[in-house]
N, C-alpha and C. Protein backbone atom coordinates (compact mmCIF):
# COMPACT_ATOMS: atom_id res chain seq x y z
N UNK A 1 -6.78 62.21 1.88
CA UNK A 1 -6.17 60.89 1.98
C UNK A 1 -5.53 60.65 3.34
N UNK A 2 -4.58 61.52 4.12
CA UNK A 2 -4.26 61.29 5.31
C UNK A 2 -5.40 60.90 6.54
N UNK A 3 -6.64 61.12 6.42
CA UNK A 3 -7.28 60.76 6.91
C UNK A 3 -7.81 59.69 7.29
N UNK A 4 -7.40 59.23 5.87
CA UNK A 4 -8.32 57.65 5.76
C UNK A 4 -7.00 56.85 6.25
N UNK A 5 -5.55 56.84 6.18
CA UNK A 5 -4.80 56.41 6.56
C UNK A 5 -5.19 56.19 8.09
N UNK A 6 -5.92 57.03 9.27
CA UNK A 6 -5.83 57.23 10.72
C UNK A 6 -7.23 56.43 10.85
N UNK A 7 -7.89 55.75 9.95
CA UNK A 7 -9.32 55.24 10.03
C UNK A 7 -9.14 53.55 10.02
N UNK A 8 -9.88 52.68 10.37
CA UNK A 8 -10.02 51.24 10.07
C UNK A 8 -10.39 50.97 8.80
N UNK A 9 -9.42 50.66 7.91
CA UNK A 9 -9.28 50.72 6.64
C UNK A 9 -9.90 48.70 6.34
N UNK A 10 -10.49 48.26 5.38
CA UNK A 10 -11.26 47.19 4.88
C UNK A 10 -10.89 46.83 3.46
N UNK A 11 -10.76 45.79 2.64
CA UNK A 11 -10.80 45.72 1.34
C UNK A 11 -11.73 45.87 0.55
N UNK A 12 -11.87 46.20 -0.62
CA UNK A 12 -13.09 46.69 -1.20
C UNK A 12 -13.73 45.46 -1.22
N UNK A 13 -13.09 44.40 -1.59
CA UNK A 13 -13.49 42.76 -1.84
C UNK A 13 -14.52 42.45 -0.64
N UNK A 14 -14.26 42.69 0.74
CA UNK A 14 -15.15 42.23 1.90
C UNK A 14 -16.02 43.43 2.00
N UNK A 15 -17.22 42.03 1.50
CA UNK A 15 -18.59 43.15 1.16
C UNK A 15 -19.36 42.89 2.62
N UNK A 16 -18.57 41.95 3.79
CA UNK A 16 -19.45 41.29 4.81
C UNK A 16 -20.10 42.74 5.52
N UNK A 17 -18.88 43.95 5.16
CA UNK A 17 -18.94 44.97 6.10
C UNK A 17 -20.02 46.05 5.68
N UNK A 18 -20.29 46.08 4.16
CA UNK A 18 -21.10 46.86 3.46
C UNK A 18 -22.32 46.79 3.00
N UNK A 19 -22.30 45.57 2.36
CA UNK A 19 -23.56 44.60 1.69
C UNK A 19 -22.72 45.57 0.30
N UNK A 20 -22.35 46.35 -0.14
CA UNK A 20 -22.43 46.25 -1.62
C UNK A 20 -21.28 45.66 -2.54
N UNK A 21 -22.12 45.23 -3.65
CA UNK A 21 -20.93 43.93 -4.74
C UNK A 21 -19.65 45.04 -4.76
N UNK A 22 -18.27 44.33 -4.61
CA UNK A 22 -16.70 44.66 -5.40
C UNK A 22 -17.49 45.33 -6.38
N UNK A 23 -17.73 45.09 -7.23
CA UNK A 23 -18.41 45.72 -8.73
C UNK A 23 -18.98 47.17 -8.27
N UNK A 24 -19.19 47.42 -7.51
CA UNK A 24 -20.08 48.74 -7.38
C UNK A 24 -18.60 49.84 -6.27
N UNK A 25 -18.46 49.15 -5.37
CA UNK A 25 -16.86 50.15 -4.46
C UNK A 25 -16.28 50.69 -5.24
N UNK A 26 -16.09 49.38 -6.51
CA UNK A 26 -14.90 49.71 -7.26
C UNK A 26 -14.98 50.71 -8.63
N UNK A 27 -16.23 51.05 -9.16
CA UNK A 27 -16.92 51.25 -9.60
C UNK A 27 -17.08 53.22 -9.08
N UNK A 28 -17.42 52.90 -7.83
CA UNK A 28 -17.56 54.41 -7.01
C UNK A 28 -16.16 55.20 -6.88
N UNK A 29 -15.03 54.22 -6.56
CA UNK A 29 -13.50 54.66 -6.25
C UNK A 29 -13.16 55.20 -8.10
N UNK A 30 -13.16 54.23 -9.02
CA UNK A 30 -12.75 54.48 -10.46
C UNK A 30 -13.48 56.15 -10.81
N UNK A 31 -14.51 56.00 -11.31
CA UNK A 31 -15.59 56.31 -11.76
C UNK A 31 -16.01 57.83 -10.94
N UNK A 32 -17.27 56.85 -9.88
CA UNK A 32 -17.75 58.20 -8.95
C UNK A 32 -19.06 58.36 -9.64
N UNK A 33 -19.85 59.40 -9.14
CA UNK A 33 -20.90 59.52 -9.13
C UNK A 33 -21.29 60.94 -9.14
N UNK A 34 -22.19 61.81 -9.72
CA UNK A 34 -22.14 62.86 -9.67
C UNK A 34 -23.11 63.12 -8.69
N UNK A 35 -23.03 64.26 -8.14
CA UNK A 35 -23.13 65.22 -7.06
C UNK A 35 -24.60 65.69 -7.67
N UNK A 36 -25.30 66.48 -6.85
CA UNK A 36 -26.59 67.34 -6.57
C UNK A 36 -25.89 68.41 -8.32
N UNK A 37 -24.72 68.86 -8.06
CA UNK A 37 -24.47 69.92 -8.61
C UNK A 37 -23.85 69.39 -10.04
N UNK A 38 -23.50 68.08 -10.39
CA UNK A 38 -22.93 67.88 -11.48
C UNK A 38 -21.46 66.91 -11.28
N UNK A 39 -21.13 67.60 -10.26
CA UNK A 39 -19.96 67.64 -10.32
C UNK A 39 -19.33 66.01 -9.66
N UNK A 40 -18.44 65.58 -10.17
CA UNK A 40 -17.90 64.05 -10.02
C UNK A 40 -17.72 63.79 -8.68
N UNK A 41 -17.86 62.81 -8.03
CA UNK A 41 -17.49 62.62 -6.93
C UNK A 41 -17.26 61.00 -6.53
N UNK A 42 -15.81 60.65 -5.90
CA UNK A 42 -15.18 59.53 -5.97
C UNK A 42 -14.88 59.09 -4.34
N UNK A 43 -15.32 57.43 -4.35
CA UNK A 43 -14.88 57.19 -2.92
C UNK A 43 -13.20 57.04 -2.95
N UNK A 44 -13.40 57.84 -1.33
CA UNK A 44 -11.69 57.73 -1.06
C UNK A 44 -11.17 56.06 -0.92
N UNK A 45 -10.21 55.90 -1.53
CA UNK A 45 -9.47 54.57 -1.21
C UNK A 45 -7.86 55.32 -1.24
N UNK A 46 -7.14 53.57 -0.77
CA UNK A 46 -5.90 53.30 -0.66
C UNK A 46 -5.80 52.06 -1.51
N UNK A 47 -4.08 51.82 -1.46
CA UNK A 47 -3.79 50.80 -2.16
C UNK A 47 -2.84 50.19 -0.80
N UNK A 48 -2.96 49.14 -0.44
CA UNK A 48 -2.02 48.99 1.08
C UNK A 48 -1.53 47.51 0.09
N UNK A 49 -0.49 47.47 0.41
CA UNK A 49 0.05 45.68 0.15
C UNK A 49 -0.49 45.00 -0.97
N UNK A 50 -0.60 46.16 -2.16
CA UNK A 50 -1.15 45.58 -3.36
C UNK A 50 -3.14 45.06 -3.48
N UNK A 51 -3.33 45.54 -2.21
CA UNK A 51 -4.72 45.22 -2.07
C UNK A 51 -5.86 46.60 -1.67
N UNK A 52 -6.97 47.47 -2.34
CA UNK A 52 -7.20 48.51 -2.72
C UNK A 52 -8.44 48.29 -1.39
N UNK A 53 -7.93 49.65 -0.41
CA UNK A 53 -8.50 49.85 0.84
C UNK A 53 -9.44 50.70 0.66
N UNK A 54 -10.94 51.11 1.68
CA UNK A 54 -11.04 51.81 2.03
C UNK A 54 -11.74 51.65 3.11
N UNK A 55 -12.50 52.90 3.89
CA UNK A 55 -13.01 52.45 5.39
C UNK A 55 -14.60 53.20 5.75
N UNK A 56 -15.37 52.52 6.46
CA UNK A 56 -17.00 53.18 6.72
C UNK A 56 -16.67 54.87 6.93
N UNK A 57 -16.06 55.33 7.20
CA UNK A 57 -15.95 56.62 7.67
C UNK A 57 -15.84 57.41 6.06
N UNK A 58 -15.24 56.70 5.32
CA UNK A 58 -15.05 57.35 3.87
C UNK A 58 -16.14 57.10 3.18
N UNK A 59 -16.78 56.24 2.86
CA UNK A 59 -18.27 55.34 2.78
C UNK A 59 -18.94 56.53 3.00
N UNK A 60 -19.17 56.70 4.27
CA UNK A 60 -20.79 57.97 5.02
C UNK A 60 -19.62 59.25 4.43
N UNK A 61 -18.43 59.94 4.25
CA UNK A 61 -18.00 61.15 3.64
C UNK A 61 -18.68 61.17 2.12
N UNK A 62 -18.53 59.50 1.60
CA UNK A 62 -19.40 59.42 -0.16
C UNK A 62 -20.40 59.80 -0.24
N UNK A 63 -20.79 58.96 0.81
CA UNK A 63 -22.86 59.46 0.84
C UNK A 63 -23.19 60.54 1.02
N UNK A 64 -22.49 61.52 1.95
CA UNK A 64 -22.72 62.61 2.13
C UNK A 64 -22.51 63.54 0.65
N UNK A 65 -21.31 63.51 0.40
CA UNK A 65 -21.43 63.81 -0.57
C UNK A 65 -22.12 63.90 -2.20
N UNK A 66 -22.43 63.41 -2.16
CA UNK A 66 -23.63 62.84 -3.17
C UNK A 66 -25.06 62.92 -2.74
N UNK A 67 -25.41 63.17 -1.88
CA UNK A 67 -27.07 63.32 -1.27
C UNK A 67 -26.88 65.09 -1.16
């Protein structure tokens, strides 16, 4: 998590930056997706000013993770 704090953090809502629906970020942050191995795996977010962050750098850490 300190990490993503030092990154250009985005709302899950602005999909201009991603192409994918709120429904699916939010979806990956809750939820997650399992891994090669089974095992759960969740995008990093924040909660900043009542509005639920996260940033491309955590995005490509998801993907990685999961491929």
């Amino acid at each position: 998590m300190p990490r993503l704090l030092e990154e250009q953090l985005f709302s899950l809502k602005n999909r201009s930056k991603l192409g994918h629906p709120y429904s699916t970020l939010y979806m990956w942050h809750s939820v997650g997706l399992k891994d090669q191995n089974g095992q759960r795996v969740k995008l990093a977010t924040i909660k900043k000013g009542g509005i639920r962050m996260t940033s491309v750098e955590a995005l490509h850490r998801f993907y990685e993770a999961i491929s």
